[in-house]
Structures are given as C-alpha cells and as structure tokens.
PDB file of N, CA and C in Angstrom:
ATOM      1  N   UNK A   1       5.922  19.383  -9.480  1.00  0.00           N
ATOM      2  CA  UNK A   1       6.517  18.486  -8.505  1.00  0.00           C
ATOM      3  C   UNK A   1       6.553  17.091  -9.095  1.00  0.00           C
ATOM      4  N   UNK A   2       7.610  16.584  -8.996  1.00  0.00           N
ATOM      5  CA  UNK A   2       7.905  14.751  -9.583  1.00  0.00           C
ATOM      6  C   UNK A   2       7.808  14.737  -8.362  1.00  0.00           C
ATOM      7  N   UNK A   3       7.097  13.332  -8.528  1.00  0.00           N
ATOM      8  CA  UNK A   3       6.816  12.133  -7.323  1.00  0.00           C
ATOM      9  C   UNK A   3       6.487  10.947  -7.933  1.00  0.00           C
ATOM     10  N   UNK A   4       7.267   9.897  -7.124  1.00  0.00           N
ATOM     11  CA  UNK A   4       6.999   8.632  -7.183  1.00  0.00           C
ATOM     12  C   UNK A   4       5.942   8.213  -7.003  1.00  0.00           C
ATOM     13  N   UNK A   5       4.858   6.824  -6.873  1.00  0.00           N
ATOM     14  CA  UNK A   5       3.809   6.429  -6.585  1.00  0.00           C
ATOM     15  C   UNK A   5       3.927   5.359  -5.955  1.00  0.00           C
ATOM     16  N   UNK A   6       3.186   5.207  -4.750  1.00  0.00           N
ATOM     17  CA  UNK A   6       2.896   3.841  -4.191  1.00  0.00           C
ATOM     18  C   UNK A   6       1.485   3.678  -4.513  1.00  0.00           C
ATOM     19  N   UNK A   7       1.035   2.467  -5.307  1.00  0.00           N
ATOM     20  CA  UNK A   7      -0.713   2.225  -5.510  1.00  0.00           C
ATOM     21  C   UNK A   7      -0.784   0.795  -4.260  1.00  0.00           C
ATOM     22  N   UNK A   8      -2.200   1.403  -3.765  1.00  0.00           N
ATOM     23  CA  UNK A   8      -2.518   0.113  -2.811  1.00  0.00           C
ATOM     24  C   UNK A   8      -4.059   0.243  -3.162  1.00  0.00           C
ATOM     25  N   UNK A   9      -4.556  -1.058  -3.712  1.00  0.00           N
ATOM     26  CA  UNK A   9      -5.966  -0.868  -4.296  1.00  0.00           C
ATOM     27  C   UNK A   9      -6.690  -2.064  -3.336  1.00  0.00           C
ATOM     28  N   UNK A  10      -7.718  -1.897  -2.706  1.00  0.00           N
ATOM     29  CA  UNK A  10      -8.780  -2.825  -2.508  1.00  0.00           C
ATOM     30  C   UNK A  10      -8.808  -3.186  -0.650  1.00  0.00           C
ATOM     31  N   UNK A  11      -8.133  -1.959  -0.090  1.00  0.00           N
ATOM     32  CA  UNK A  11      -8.190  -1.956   1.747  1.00  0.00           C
ATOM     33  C   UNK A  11      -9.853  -1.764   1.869  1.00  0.00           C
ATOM     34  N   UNK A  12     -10.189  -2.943   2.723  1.00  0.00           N
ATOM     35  CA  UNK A  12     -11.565  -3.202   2.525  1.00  0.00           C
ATOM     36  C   UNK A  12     -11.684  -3.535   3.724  1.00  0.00           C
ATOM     37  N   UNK A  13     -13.124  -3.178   4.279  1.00  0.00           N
ATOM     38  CA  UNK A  13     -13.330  -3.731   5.847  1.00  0.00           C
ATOM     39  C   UNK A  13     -15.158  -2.999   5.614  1.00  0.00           C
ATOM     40  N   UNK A  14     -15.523  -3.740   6.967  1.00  0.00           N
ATOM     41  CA  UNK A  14     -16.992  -3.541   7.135  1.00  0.00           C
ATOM     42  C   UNK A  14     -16.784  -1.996   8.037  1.00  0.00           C
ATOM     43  N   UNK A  15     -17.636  -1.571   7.859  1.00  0.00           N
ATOM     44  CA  UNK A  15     -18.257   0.373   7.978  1.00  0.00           C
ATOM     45  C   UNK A  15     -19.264   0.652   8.523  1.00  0.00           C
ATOM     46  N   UNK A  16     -19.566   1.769   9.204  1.00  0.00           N
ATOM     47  CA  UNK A  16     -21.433   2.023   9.732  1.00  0.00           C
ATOM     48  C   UNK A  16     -21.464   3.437   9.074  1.00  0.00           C
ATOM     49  N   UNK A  17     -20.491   4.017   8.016  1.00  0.00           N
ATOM     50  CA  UNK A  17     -20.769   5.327   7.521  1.00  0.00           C
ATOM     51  C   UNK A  17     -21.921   5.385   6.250  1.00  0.00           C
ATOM     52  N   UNK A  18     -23.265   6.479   6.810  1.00  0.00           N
ATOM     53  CA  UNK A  18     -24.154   6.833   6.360  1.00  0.00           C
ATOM     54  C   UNK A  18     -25.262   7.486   6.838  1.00  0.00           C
ATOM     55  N   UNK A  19     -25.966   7.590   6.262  1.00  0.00           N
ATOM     56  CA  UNK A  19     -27.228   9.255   6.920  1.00  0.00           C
ATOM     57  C   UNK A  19     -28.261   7.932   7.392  1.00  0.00           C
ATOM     58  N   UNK A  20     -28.221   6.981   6.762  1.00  0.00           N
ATOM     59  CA  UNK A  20     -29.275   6.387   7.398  1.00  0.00           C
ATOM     60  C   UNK A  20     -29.535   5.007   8.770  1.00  0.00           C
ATOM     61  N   UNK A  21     -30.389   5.334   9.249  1.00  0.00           N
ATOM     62  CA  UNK A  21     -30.037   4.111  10.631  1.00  0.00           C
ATOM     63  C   UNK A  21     -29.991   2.750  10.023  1.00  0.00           C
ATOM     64  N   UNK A  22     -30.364   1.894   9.288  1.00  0.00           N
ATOM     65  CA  UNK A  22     -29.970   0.802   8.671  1.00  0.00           C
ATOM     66  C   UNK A  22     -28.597   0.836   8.278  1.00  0.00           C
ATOM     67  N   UNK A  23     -27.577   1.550   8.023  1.00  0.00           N
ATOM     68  CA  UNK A  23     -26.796   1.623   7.703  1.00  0.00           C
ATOM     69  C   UNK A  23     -25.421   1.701   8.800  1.00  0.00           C
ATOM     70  N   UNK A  24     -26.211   2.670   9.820  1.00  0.00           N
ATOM     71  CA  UNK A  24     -25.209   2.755  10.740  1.00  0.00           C
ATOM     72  C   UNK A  24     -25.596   1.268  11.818  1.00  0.00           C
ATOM     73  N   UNK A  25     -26.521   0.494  11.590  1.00  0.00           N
ATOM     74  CA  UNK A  25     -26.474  -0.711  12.495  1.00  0.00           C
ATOM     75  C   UNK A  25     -26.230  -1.714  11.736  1.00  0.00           C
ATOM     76  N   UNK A  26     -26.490  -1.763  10.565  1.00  0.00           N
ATOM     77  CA  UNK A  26     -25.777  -3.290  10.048  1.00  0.00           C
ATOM     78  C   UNK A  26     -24.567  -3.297   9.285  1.00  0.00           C
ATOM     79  N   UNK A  27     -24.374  -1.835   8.948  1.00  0.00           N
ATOM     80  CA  UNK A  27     -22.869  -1.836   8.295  1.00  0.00           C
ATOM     81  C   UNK A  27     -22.918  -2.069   6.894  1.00  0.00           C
ATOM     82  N   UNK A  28     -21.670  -1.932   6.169  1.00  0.00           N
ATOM     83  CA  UNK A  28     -21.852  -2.294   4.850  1.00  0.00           C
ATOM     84  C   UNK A  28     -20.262  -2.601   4.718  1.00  0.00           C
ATOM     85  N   UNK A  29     -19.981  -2.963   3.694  1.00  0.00           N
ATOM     86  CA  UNK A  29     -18.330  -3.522   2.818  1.00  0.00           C
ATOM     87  C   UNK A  29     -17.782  -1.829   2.266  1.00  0.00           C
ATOM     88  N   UNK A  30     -16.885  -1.213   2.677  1.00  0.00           N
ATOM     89  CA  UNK A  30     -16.162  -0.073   2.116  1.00  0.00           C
ATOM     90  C   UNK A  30     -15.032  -0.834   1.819  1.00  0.00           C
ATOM     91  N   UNK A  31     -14.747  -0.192   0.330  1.00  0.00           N
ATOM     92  CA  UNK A  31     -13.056  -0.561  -0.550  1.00  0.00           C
ATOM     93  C   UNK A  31     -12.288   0.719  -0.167  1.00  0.00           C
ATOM     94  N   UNK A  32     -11.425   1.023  -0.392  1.00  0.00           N
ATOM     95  CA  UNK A  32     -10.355   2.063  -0.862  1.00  0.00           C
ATOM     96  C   UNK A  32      -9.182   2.066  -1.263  1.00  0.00           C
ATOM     97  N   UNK A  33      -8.607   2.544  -2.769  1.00  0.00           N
ATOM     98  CA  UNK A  33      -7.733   2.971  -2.935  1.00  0.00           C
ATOM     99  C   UNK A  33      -7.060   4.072  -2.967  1.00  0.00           C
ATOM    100  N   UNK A  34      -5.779   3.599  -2.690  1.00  0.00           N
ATOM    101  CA  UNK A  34      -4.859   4.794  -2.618  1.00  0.00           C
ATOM    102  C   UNK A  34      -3.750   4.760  -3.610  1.00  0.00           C
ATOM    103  N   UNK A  35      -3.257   6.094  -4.103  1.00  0.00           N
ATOM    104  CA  UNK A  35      -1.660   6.585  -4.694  1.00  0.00           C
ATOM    105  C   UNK A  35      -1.483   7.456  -4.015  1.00  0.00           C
ATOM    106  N   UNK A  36      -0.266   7.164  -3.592  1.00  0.00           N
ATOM    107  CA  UNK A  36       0.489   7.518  -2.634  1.00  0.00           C
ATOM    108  C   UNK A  36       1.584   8.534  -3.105  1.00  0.00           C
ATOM    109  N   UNK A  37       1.675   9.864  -3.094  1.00  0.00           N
ATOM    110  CA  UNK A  37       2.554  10.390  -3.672  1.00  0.00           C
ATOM    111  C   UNK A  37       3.700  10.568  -2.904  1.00  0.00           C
ATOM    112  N   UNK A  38       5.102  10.287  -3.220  1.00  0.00           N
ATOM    113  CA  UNK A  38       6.845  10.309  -2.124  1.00  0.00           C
ATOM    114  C   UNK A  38       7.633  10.863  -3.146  1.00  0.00           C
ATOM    115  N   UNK A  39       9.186  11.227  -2.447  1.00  0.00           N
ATOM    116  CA  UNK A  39       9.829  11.473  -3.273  1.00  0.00           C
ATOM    117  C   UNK A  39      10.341  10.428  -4.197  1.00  0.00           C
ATOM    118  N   UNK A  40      10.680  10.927  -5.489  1.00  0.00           N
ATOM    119  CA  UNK A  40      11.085  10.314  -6.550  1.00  0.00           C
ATOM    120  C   UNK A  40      12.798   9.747  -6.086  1.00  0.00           C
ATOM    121  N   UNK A  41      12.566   7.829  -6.506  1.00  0.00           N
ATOM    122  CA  UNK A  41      13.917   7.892  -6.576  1.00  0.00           C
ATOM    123  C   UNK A  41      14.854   7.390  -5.249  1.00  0.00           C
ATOM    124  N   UNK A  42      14.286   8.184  -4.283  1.00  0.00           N
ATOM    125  CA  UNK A  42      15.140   7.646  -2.778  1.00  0.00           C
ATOM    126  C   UNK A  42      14.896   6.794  -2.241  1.00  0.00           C
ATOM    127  N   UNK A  43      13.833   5.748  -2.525  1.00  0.00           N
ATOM    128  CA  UNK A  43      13.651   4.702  -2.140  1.00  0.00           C
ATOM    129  C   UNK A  43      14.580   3.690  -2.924  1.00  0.00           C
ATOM    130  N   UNK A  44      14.328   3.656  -4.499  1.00  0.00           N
ATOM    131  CA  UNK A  44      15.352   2.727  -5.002  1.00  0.00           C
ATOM    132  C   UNK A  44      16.431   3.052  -5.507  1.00  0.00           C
ATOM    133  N   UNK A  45      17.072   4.087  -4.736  1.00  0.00           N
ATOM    134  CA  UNK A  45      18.505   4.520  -5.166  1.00  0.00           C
ATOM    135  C   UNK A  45      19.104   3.833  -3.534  1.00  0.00           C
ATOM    136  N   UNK A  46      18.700   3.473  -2.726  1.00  0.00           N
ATOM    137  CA  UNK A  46      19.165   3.341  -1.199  1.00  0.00           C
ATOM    138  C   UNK A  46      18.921   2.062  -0.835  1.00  0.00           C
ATOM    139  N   UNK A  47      17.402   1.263  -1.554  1.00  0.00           N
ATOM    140  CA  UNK A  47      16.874   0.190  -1.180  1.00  0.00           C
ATOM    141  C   UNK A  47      16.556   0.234   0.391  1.00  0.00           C
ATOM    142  N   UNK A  48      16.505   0.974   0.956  1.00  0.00           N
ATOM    143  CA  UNK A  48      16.158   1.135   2.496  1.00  0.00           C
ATOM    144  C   UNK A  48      14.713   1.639   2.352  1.00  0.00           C
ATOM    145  N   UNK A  49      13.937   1.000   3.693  1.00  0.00           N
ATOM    146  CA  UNK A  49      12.842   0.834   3.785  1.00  0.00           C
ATOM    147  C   UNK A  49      12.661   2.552   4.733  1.00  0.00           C
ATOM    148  N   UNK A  50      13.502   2.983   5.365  1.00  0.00           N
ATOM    149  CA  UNK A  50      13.400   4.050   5.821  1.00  0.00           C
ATOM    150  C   UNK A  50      13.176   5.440   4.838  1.00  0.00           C
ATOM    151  N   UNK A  51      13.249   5.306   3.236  1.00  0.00           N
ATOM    152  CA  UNK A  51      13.870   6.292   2.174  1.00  0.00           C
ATOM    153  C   UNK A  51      12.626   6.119   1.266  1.00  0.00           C
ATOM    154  N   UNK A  52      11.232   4.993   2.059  1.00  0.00           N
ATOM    155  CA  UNK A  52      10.059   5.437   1.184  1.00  0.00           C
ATOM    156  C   UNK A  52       8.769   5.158   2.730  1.00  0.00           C
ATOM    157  N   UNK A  53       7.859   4.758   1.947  1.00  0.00           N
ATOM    158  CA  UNK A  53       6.507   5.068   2.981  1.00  0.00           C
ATOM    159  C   UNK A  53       6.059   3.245   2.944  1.00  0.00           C
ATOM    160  N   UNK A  54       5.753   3.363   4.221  1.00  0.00           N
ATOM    161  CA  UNK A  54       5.481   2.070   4.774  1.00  0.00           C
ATOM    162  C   UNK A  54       4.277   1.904   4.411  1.00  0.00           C
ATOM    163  N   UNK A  55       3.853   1.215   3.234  1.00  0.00           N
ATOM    164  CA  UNK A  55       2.559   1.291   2.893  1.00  0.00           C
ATOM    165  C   UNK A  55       1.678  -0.226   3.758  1.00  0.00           C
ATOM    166  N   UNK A  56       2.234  -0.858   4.546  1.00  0.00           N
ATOM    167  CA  UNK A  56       1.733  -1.376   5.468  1.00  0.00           C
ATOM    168  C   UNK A  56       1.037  -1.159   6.239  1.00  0.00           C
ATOM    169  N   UNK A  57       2.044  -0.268   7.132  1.00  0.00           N
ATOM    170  CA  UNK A  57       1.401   1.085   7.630  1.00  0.00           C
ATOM    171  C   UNK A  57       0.100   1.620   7.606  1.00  0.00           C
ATOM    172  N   UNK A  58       0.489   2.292   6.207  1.00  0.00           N
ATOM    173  CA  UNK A  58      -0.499   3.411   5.561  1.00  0.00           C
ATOM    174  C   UNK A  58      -1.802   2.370   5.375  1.00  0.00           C
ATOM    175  N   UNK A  59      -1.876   1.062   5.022  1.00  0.00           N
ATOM    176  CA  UNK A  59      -3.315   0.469   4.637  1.00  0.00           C
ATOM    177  C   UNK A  59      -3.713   0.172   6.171  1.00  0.00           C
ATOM    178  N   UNK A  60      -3.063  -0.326   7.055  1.00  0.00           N
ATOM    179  CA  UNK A  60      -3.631  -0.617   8.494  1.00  0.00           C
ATOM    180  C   UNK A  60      -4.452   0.590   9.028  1.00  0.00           C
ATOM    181  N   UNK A  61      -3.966   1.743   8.452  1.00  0.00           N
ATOM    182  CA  UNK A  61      -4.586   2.955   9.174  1.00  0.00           C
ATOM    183  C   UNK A  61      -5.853   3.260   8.552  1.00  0.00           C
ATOM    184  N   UNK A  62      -5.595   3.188   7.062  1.00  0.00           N
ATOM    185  CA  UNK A  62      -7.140   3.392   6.017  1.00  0.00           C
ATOM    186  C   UNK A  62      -7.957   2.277   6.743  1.00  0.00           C
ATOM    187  N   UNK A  63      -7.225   0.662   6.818  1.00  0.00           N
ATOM    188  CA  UNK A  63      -8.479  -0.190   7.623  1.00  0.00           C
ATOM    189  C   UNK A  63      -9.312   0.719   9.217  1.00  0.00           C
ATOM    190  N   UNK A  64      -8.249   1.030   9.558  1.00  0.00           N
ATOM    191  CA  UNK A  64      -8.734   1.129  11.224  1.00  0.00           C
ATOM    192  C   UNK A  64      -9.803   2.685  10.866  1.00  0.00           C
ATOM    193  N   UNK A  65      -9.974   3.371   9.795  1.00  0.00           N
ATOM    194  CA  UNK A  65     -10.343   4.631   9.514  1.00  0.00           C
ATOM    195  C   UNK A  65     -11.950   3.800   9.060  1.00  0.00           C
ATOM    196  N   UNK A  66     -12.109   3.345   8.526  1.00  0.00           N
ATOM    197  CA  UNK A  66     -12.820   2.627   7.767  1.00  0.00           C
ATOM    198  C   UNK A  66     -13.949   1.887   9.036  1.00  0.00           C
ATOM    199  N   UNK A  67     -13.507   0.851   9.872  1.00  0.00           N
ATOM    200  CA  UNK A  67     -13.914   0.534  10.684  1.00  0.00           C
ATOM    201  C   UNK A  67     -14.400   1.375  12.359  1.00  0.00           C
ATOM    202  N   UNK A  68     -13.671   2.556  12.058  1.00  0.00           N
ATOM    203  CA  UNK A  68     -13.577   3.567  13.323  1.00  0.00           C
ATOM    204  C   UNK A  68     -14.802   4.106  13.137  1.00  0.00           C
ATOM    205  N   UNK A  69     -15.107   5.607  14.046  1.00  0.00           N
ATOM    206  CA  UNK A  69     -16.749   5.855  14.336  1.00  0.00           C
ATOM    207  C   UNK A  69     -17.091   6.629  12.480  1.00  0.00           C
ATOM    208  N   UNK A  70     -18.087   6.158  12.392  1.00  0.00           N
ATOM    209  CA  UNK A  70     -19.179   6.794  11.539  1.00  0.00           C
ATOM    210  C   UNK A  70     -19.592   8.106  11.091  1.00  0.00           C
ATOM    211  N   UNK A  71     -19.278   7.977   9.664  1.00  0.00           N
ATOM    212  CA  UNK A  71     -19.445   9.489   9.280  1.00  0.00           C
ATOM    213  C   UNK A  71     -20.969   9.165   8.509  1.00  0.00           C
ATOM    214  N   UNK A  72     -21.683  10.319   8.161  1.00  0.00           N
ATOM    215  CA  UNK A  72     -22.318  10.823   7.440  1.00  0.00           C
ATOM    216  C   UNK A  72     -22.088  10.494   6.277  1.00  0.00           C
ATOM    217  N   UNK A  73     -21.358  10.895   5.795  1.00  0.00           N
ATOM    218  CA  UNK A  73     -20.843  10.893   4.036  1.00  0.00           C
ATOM    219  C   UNK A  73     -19.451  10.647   3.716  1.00  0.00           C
ATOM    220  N   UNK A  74     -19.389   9.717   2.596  1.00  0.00           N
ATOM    221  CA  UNK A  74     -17.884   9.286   2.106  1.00  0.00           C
ATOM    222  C   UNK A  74     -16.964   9.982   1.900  1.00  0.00           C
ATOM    223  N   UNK A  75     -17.703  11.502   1.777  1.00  0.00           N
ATOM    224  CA  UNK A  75     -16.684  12.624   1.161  1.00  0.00           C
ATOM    225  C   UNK A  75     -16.242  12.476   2.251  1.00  0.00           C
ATOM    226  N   UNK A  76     -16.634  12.881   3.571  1.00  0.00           N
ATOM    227  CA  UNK A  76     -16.157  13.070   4.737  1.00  0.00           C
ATOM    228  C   UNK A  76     -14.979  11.604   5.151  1.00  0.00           C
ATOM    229  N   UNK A  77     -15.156  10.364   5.089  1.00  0.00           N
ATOM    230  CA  UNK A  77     -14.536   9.701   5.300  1.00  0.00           C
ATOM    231  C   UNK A  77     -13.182   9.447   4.551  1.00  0.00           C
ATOM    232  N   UNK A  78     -13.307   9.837   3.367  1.00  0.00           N
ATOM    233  CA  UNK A  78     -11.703  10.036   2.063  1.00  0.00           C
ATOM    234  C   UNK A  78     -11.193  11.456   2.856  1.00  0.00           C
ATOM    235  N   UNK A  79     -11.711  12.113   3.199  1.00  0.00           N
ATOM    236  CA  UNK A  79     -10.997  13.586   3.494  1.00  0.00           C
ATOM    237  C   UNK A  79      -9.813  12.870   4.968  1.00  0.00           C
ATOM    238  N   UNK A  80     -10.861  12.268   5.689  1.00  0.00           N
ATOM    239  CA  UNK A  80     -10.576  11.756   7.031  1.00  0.00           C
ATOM    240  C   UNK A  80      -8.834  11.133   6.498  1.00  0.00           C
ATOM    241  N   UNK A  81      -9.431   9.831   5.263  1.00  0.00           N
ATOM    242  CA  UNK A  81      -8.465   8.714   5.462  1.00  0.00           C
ATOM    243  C   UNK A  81      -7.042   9.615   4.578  1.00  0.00           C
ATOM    244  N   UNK A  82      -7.365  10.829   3.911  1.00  0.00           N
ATOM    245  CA  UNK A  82      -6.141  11.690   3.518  1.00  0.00           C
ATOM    246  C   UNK A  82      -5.583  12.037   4.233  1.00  0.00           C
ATOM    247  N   UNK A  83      -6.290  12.661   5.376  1.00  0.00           N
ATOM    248  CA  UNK A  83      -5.730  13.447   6.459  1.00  0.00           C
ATOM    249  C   UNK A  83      -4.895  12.685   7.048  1.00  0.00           C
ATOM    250  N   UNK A  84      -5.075  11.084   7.193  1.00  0.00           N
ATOM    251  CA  UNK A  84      -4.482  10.236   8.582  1.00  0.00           C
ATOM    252  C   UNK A  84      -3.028  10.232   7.631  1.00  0.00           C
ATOM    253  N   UNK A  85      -3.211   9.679   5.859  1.00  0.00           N
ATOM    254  CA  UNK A  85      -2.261   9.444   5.372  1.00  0.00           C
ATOM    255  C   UNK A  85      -0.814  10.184   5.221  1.00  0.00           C
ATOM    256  N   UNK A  86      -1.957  11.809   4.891  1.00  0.00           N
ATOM    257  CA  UNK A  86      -0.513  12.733   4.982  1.00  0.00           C
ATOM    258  C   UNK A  86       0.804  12.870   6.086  1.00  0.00           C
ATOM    259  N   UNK A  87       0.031  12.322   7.099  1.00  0.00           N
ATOM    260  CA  UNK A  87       0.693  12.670   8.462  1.00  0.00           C
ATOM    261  C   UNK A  87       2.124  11.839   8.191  1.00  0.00           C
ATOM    262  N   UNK A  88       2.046  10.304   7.617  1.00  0.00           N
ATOM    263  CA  UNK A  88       3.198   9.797   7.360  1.00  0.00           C
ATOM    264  C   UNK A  88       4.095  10.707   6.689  1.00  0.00           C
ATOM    265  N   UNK A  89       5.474  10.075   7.314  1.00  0.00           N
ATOM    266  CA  UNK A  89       6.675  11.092   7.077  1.00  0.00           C
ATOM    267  C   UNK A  89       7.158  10.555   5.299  1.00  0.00           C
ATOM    268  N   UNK A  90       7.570  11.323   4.554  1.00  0.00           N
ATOM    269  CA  UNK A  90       7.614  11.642   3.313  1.00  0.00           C
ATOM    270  C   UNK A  90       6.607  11.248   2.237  1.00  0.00           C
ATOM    271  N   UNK A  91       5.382  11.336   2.748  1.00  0.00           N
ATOM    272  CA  UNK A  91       4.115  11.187   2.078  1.00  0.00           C
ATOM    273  C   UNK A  91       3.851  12.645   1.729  1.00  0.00           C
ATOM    274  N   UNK A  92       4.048  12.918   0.359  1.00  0.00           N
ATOM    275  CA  UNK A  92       4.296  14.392  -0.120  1.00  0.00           C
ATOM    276  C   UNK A  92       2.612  14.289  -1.033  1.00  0.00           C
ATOM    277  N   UNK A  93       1.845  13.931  -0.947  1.00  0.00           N
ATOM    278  CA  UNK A  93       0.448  13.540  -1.439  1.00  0.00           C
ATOM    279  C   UNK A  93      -0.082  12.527  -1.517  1.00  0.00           C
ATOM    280  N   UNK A  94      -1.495  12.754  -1.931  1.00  0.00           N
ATOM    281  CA  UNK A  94      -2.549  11.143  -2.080  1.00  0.00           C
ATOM    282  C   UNK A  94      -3.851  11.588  -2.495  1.00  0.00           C
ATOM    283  N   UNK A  95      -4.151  10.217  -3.511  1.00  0.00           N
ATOM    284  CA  UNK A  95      -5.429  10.604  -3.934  1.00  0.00           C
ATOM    285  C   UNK A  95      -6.294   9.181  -2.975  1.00  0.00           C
ATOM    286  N   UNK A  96      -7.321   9.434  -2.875  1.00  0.00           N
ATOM    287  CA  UNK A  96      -8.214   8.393  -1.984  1.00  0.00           C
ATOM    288  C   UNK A  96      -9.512   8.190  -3.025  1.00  0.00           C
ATOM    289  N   UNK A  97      -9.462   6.763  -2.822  1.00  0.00           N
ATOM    290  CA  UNK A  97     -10.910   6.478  -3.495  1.00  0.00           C
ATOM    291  C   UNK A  97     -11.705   5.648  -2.470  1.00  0.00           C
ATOM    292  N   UNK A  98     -12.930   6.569  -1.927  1.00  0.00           N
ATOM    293  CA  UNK A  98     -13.367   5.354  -1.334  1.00  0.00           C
ATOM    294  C   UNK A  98     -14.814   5.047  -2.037  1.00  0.00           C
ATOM    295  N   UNK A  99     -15.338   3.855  -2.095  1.00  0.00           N
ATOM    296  CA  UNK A  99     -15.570   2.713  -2.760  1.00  0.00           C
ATOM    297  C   UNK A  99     -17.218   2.467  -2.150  1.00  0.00           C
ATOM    298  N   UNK A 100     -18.469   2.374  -2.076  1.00  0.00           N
ATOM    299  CA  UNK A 100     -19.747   2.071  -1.506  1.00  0.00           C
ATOM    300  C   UNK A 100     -20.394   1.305  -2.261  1.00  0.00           C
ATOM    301  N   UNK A 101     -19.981   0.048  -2.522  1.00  0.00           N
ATOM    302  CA  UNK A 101     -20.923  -0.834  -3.996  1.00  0.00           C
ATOM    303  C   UNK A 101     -22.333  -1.148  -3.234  1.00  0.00           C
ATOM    304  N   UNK A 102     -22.704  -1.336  -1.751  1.00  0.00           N
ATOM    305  CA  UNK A 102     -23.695  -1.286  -1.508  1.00  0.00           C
ATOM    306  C   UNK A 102     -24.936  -0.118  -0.896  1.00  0.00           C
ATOM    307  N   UNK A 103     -24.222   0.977  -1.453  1.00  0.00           N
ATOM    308  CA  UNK A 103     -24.947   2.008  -1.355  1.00  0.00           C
ATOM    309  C   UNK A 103     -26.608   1.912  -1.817  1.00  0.00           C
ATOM    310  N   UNK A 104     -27.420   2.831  -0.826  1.00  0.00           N
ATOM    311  CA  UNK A 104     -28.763   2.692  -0.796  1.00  0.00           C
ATOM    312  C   UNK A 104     -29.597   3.779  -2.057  1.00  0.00           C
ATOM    313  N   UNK A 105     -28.975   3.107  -3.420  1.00  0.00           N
ATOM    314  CA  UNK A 105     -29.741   3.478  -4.630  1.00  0.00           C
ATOM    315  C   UNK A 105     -30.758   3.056  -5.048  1.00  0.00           C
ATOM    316  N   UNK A 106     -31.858   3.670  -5.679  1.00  0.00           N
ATOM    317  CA  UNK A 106     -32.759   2.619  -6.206  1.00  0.00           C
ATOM    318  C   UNK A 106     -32.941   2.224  -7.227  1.00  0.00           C
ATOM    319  N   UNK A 107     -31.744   2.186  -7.988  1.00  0.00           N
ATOM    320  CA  UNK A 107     -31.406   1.597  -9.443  1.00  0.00           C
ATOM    321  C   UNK A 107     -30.011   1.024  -9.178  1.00  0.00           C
ATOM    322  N   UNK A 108     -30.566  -0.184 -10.605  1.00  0.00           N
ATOM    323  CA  UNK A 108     -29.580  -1.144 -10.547  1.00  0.00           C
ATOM    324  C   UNK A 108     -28.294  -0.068 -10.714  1.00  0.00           C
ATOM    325  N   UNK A 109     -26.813  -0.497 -10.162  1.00  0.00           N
ATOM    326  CA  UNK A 109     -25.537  -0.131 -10.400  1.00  0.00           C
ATOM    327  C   UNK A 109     -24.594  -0.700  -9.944  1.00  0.00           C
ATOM    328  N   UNK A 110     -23.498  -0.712  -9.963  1.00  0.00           N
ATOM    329  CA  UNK A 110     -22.429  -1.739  -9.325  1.00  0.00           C
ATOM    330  C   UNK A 110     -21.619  -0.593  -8.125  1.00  0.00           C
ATOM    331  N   UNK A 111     -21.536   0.084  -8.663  1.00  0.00           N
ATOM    332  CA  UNK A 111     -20.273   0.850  -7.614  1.00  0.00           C
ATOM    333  C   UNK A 111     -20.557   2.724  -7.159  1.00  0.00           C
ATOM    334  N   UNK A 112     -20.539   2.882  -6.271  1.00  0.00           N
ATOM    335  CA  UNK A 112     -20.332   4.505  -6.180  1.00  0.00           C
ATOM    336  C   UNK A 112     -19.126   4.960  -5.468  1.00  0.00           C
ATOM    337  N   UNK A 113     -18.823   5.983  -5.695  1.00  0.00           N
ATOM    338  CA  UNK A 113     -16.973   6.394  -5.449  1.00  0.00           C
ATOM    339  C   UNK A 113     -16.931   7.466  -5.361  1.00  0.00           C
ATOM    340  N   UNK A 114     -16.157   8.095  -4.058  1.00  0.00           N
ATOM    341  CA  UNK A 114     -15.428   9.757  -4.419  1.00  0.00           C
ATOM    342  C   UNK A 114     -14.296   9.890  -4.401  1.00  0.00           C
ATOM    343  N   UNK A 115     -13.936  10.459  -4.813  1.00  0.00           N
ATOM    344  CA  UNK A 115     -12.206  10.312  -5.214  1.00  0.00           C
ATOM    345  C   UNK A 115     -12.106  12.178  -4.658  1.00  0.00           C
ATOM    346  N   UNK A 116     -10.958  11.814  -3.809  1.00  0.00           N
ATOM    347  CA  UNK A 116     -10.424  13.136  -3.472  1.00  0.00           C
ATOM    348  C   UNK A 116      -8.515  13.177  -3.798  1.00  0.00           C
ATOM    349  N   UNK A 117      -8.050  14.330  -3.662  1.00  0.00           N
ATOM    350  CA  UNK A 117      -7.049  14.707  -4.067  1.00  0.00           C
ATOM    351  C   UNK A 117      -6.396  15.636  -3.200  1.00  0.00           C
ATOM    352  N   UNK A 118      -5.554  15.136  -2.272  1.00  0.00           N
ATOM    353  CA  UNK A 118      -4.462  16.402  -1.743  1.00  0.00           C
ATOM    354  C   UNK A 118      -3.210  16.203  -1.819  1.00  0.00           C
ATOM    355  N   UNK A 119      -2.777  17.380  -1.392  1.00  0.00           N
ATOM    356  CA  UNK A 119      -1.213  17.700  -2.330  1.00  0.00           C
ATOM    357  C   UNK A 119      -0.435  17.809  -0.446  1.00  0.00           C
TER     358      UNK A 119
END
C-alpha cells in the first residue's frame, strides 16, 4: 500500500495515566507523535482541504485523549489515541508515539516511549 504522510510531532498536555496514586493526582507532561498514513497524491493534486486529513483535528483529539480519564499504561493510551485517529475519514493508518519523560524510574534517563502501529 502507498500512502502519503502527515507528521505531527510534540501534542503535549498534562495526564493522570499510571499504576501509581502520585501519578494519577498530580499528573505528569505526556508528548505524542503521530504519522499519519492517507491516500497518496489527492490532497495535492486538488489542493482541497476536503482530499486529505485535518490534522488539526486529529491533534485536538490526541490532546483531549491525553487529558481525558486515566489509563494504567501508555500502551493502553497509544492504542486509545490510534483508535480515536483511525476513525477520521481517509486516515488509511498511524503510528503513535506516546512520550513519558517523567516516568517513575529509578535511574537517571531522559525519555520512555511506546510506539504502536496500525494499519
């Protein structure tokens, strides 16, 4: 399958997703990116905004996913913010990264990430 890409990197908002109660009451900073997989081509063969994916849209919803009720685990929350994405009309895939730099490790690190993939 050819597909075009829309990249939207760095939809960021405060979160209460995690196993632990410090986490679900003070929150933390979640990132996420997305590629956006559409058809190839019909957007800039038409220049009409109707002939690709409103990635406006699509980041308002990853915000409101992000900020909405509390998961357990990130896997669970990228599965979530795929699910909301696919629903847009000619969104033919997406990969999701979501992003926990203040995750509760006990070694120094900068970033933890799961990256999921649906078609």
């Amino acid at each position: 399958m050819s597909a075009d890409q829309i990249l939207v990197y760095g939809i960021s908002a405060t979160g209460y997703h995690g196993v632990f109660d410090h986490e679900r009451r003070d929150g933390q900073e979640f990132s996420v990116d997305l590629v956006v997989h559409l058809h190839p081509s019909r957007a800039a063969a038409s220049d009409d905004l109707v002939d690709t994916v409103d990635y406006g849209a699509i980041s308002q919803a990853v915000h409101d996913r992000i900020v909405g009720p509390p998961f357990n685990l990130i896997e669970t929350l990228a599965e979530r913010i795929a699910e909301d994405v696919l629903e847009f009309a000619g969104v033919q895939g997406v990969e999701v990264i979501v992003h926990k730099p203040q995750a509760p490790i006990p070694v120094p690190f900068t970033n933890v990430a799961v990256k999921i993939i649906r078609p």
